[in-house]
Protein backbone atom coordinates (compact mmCIF):
# COMPACT_ATOMS: atom_id res chain seq x y z
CA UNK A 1 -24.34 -14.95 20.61
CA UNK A 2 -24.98 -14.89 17.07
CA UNK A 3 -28.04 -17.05 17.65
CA UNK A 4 -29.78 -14.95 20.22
CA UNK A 5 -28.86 -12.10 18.03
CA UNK A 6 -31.08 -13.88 14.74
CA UNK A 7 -34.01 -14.93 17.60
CA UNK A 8 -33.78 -11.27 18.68
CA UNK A 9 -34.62 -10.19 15.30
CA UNK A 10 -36.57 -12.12 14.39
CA UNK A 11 -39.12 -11.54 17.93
CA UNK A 12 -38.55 -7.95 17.14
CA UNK A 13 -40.63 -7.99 13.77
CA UNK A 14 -42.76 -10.04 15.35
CA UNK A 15 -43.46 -7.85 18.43
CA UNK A 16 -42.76 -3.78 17.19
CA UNK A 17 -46.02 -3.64 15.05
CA UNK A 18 -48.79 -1.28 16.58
CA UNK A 19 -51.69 -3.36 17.42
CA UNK A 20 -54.43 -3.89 15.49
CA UNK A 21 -58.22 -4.11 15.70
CA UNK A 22 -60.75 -6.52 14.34
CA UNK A 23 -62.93 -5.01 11.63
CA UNK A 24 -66.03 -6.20 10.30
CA UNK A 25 -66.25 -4.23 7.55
CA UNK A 26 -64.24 -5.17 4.38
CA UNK A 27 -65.07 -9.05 4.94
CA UNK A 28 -65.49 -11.28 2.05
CA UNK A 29 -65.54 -8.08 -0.41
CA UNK A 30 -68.58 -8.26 -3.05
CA UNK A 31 -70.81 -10.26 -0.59
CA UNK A 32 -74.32 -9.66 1.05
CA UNK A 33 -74.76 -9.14 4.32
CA UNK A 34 -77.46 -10.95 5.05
CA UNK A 35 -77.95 -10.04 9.01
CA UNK A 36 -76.16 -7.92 11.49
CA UNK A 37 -76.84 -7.50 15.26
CA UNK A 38 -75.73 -7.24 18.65
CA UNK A 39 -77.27 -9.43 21.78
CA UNK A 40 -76.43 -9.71 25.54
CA UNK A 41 -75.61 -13.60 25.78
CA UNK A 42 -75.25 -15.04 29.48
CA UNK A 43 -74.69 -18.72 28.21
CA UNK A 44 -73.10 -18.05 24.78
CA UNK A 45 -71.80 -21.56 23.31
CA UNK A 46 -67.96 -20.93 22.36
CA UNK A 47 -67.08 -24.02 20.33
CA UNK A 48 -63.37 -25.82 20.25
CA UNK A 49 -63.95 -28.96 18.63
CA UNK A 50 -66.40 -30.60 16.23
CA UNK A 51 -69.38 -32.11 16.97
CA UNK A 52 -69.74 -35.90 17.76
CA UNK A 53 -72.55 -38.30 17.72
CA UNK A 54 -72.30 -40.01 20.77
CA UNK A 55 -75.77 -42.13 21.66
CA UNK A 56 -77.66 -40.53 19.43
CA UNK A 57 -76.63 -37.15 20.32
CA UNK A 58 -74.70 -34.78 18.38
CA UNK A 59 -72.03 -33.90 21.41
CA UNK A 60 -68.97 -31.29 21.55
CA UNK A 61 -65.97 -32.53 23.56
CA UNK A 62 -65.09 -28.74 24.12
CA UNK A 63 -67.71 -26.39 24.73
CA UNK A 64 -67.10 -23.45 26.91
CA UNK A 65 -70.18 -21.66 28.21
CA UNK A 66 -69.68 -17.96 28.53
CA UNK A 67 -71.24 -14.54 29.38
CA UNK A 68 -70.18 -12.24 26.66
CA UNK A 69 -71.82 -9.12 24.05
CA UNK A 70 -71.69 -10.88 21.03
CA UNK A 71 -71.87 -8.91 17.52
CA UNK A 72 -72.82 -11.13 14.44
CA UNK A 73 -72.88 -11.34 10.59
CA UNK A 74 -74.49 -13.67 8.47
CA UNK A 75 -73.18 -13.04 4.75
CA UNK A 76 -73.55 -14.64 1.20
CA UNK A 77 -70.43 -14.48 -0.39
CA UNK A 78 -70.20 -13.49 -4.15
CA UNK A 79 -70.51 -16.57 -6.26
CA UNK A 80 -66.90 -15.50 -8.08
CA UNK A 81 -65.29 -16.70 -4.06
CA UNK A 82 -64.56 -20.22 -3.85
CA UNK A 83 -64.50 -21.93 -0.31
CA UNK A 84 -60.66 -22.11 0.23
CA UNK A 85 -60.01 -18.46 -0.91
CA UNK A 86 -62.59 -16.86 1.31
CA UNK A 87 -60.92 -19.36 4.32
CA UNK A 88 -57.69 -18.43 2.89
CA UNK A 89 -58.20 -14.44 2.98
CA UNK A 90 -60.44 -14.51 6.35
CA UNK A 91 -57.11 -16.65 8.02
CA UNK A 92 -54.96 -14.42 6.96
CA UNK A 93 -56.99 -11.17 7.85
CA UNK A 94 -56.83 -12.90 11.30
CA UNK A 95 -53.80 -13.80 11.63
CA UNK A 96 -52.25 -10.23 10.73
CA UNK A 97 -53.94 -9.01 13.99
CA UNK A 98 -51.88 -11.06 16.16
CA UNK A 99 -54.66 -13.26 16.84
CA UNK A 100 -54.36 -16.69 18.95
CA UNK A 101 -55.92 -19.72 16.70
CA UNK A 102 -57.63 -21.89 19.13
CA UNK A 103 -59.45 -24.45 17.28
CA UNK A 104 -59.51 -24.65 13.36
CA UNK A 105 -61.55 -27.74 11.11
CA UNK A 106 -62.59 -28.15 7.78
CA UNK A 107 -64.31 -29.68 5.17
CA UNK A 108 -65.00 -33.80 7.11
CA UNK A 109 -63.48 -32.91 9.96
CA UNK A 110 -65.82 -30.53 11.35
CA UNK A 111 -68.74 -33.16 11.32
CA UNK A 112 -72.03 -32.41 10.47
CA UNK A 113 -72.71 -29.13 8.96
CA UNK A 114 -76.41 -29.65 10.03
CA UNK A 115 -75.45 -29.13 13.75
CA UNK A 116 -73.23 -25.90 12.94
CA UNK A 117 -76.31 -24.74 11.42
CA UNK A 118 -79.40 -25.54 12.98
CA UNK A 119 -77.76 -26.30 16.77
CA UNK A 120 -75.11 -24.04 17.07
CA UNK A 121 -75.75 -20.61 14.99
CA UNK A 122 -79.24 -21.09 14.31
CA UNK A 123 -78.80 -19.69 10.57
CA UNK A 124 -80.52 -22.39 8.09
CA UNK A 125 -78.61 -20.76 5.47
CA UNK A 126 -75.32 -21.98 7.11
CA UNK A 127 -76.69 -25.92 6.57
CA UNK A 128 -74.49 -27.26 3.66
CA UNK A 129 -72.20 -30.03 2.16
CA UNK A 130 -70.37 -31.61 5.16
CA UNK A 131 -67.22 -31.95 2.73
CA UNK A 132 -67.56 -28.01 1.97
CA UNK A 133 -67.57 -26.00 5.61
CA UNK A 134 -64.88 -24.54 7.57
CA UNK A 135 -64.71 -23.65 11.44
CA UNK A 136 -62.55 -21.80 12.80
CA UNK A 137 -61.89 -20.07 16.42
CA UNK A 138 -59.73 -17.42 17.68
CA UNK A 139 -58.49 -15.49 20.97
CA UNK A 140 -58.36 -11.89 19.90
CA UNK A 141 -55.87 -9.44 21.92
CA UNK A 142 -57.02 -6.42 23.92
CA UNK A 143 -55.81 -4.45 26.38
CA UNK A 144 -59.14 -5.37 28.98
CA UNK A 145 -61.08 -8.09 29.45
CA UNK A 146 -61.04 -10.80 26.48
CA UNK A 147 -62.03 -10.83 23.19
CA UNK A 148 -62.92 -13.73 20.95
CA UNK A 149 -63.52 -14.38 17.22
CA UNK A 150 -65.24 -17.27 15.81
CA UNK A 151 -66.17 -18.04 12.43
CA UNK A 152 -68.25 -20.24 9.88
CA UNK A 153 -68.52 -21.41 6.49
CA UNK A 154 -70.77 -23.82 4.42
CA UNK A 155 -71.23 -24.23 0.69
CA UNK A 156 -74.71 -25.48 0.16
CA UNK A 157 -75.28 -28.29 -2.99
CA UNK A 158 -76.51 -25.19 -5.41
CA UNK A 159 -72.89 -23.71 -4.92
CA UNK A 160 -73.96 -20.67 -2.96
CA UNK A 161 -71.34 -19.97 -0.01
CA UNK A 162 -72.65 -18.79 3.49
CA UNK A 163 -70.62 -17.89 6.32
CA UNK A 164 -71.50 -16.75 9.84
CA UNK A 165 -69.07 -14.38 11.89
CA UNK A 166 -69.39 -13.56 15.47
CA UNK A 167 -67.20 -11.05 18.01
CA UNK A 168 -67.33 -11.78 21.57
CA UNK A 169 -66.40 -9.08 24.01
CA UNK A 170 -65.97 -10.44 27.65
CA UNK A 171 -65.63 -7.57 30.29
CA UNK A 172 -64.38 -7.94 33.73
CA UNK A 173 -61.73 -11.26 33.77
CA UNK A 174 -58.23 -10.47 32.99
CA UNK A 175 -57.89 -13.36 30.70
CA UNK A 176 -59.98 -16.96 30.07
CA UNK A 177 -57.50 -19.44 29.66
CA UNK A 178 -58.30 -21.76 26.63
CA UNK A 179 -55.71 -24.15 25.44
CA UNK A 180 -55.58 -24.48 21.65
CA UNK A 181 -55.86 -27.63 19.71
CA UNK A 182 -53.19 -29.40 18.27
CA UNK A 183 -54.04 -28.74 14.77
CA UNK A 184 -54.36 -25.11 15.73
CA UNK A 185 -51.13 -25.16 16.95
CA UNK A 186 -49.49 -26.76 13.75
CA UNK A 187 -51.60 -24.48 11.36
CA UNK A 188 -50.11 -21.21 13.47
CA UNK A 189 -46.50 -22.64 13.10
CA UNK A 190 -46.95 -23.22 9.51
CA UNK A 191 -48.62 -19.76 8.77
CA UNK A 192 -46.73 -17.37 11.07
CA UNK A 193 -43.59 -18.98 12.40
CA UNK A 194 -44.60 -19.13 15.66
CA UNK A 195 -46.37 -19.75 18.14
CA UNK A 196 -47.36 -17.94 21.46
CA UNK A 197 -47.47 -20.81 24.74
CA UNK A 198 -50.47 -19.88 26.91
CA UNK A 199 -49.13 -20.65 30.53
CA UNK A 200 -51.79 -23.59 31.32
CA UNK A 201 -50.81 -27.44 31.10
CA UNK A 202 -53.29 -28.07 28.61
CA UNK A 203 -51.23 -26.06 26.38
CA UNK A 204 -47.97 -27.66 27.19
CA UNK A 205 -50.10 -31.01 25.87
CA UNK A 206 -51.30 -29.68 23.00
CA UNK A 207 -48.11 -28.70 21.73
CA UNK A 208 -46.62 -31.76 22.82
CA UNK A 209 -49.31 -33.73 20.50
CA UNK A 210 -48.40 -31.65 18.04
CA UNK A 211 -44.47 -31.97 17.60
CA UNK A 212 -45.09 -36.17 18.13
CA UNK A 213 -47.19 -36.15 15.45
CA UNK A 214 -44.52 -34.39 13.41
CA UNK A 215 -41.49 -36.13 14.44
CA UNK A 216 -39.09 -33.95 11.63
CA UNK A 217 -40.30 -30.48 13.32
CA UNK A 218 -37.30 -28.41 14.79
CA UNK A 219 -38.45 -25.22 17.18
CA UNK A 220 -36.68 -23.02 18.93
CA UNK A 221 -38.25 -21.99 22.65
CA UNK A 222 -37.32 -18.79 23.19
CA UNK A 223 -37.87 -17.38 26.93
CA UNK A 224 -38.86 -13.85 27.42
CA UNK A 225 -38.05 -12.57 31.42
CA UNK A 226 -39.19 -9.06 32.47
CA UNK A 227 -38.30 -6.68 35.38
CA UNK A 228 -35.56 -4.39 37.24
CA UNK A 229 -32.75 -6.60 37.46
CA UNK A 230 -30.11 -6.05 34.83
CA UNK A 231 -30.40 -7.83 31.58
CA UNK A 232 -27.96 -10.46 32.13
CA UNK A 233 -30.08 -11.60 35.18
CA UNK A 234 -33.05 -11.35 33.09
CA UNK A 235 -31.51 -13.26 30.07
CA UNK A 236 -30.71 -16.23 32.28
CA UNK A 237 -33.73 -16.27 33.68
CA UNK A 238 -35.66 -16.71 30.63
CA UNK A 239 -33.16 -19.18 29.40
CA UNK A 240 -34.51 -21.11 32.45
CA UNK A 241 -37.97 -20.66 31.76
CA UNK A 242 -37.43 -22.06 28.30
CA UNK A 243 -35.01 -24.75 29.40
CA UNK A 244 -37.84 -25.79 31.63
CA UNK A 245 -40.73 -25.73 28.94
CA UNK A 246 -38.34 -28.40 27.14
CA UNK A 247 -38.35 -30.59 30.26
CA UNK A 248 -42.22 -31.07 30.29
CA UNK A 249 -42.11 -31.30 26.86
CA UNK A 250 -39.96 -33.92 26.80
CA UNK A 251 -41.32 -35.77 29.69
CA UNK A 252 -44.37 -36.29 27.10
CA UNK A 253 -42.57 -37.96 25.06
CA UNK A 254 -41.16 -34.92 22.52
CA UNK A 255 -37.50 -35.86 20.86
CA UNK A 256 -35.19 -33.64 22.51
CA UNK A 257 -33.59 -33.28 18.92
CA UNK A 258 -36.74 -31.61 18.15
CA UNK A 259 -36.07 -28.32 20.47
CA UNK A 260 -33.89 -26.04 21.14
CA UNK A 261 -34.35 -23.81 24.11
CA UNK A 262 -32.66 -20.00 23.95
CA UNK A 263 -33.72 -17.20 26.31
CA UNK A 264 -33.98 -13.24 24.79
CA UNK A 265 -34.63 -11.50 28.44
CA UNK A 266 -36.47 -8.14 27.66
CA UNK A 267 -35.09 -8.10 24.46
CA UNK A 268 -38.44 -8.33 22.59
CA UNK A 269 -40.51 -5.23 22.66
CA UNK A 270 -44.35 -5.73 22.23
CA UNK A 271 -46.84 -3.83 19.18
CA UNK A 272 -46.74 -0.13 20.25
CA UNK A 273 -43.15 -0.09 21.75
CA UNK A 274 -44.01 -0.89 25.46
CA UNK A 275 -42.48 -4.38 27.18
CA UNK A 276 -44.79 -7.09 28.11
CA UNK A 277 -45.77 -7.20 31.61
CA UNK A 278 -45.58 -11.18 31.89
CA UNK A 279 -42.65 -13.57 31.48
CA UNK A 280 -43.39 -16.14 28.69
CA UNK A 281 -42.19 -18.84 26.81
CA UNK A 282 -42.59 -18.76 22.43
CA UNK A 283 -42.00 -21.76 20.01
CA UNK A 284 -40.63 -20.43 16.91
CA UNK A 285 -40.42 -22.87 14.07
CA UNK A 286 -36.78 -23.18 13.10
């Protein structure tokens, strides 16, 4: 009792705050905006991974194509912001808005800045040192439709920093389900504490990768169950939805020393003070 009492809490502060709303103002204080615009996209390249050279070709193993308005800002930052504080403060901006990390590289890992540039955002500005550049993208909530966030960063070899920032409103689907990478996963645990499961399988894998690769990480899955039926029918139920989460994940391989699997019912208000309409499953790091 005592446990789901500290989980209750702790989903609580998580959950009472009012929602927020991304702003584009206020970004990377002291810089230039360089460009800012609005376009109608039908094919809009959302990017979740880094680019590859496969055959010759520079090639992204995720690449969703999507139909979305898309409001952008190219800005120089102020030469007094280094690279990691202006991907520090822009992660953390982010973050405080509730916002789902998808996909997240930086520096080597996000391949050739060239591509991000010239392919990708068609900004020549953004082309810089491959070992200085950041990537970053991230589901945003609303209450229609979907919302996404994505974001990049070069520093060029003269030490001016460039980054390119782009909203995309979808209208008319509920939800696009995109899985989040493994590294976006660990990065969100690290941050904030937890971690909110999207209900597809690639999920479920993705967090799987993620607590093999750390073999010491402890999280607790904490089931949330909504509806009429009184809360101890609601409790058990999300104890089950949790218990089964652990199940998958360790039938891919996860220690079961690494989880422990609690159910809160409706315990767990959402920002603004209503309830959730869907049951879920959270991984809070312990």
């Amino acid at each position: 009792m005592k446990l789901l009492l500290l989980i209750f809490i702790g989903c609580f502060s998580i959950f009472a705050r009012a929602e927020p709303v991304f702003q584009f103002e206020g970004l990377f204080s002291g810089s230039r905006q360089m460009y800012a615009g609005t376009s109608n996209e039908p094919r809009y390249r959302f990017i979740l991974s880094a680019p590859k050279k496969i055959d010759g070709r520079w090639q992204f193993d995720r690449e969703e194509q999507v139909s979305a308005a898309v409001a952008s800002r190219t800005y120089e930052l102020a030469q007094s912001i280094r690279l990691r504080d202006a991907v520090a403060a822009l992660d953390d901006y982010v973050r405080s808005l509730n916002a789902r990390l998808l996909f997240l590289c930086d520096g080597l890992d996000c391949g050739s800045s060239n591509v991000w540039a010239n392919e990708v955002f068609e900004v020549k500005q953004l082309y810089g040192l491959d070992q200085t550049q950041a990537y970053r993208a991230w589901e945003l909530k609303v209450e229609r439709g979907a919302a996404f966030l994505v974001a990049y960063l070069a520093q060029r070899g003269n030490g001016r920093l460039y980054a390119q920032v782009e909203l995309l409103t979808i209208a008319g689907v509920d939800r696009l389900h995109l899985h989040a990478s493994r590294a976006s996963i660990l990065n969100t645990l690290n941050a904030a504490g937890y971690y909110a499961l999207a209900d597809v399988p690639e999920d479920i894998s993705a967090l799987a990768d993620a607590l093999i690769s750390r073999p010491t990480l402890t999280v607790y899955l904490v089931g949330h169950a909504y509806g009429r039926e009184p809360l101890l029918v609601l409790v058990s139920r999300s104890q089950q939805l949790a218990r089964q989460l652990k199940e998958k994940l360790e039938a891919q391989g996860v220690r079961a020393t690494q989880l422990i699997a609690e159910g809160v019912g409706p315990l767990a208000p959402r920002e603004g003070g209503g309830r959730v309409a869907h049951d879920r499953v959270e991984v809070v790091l312990r």
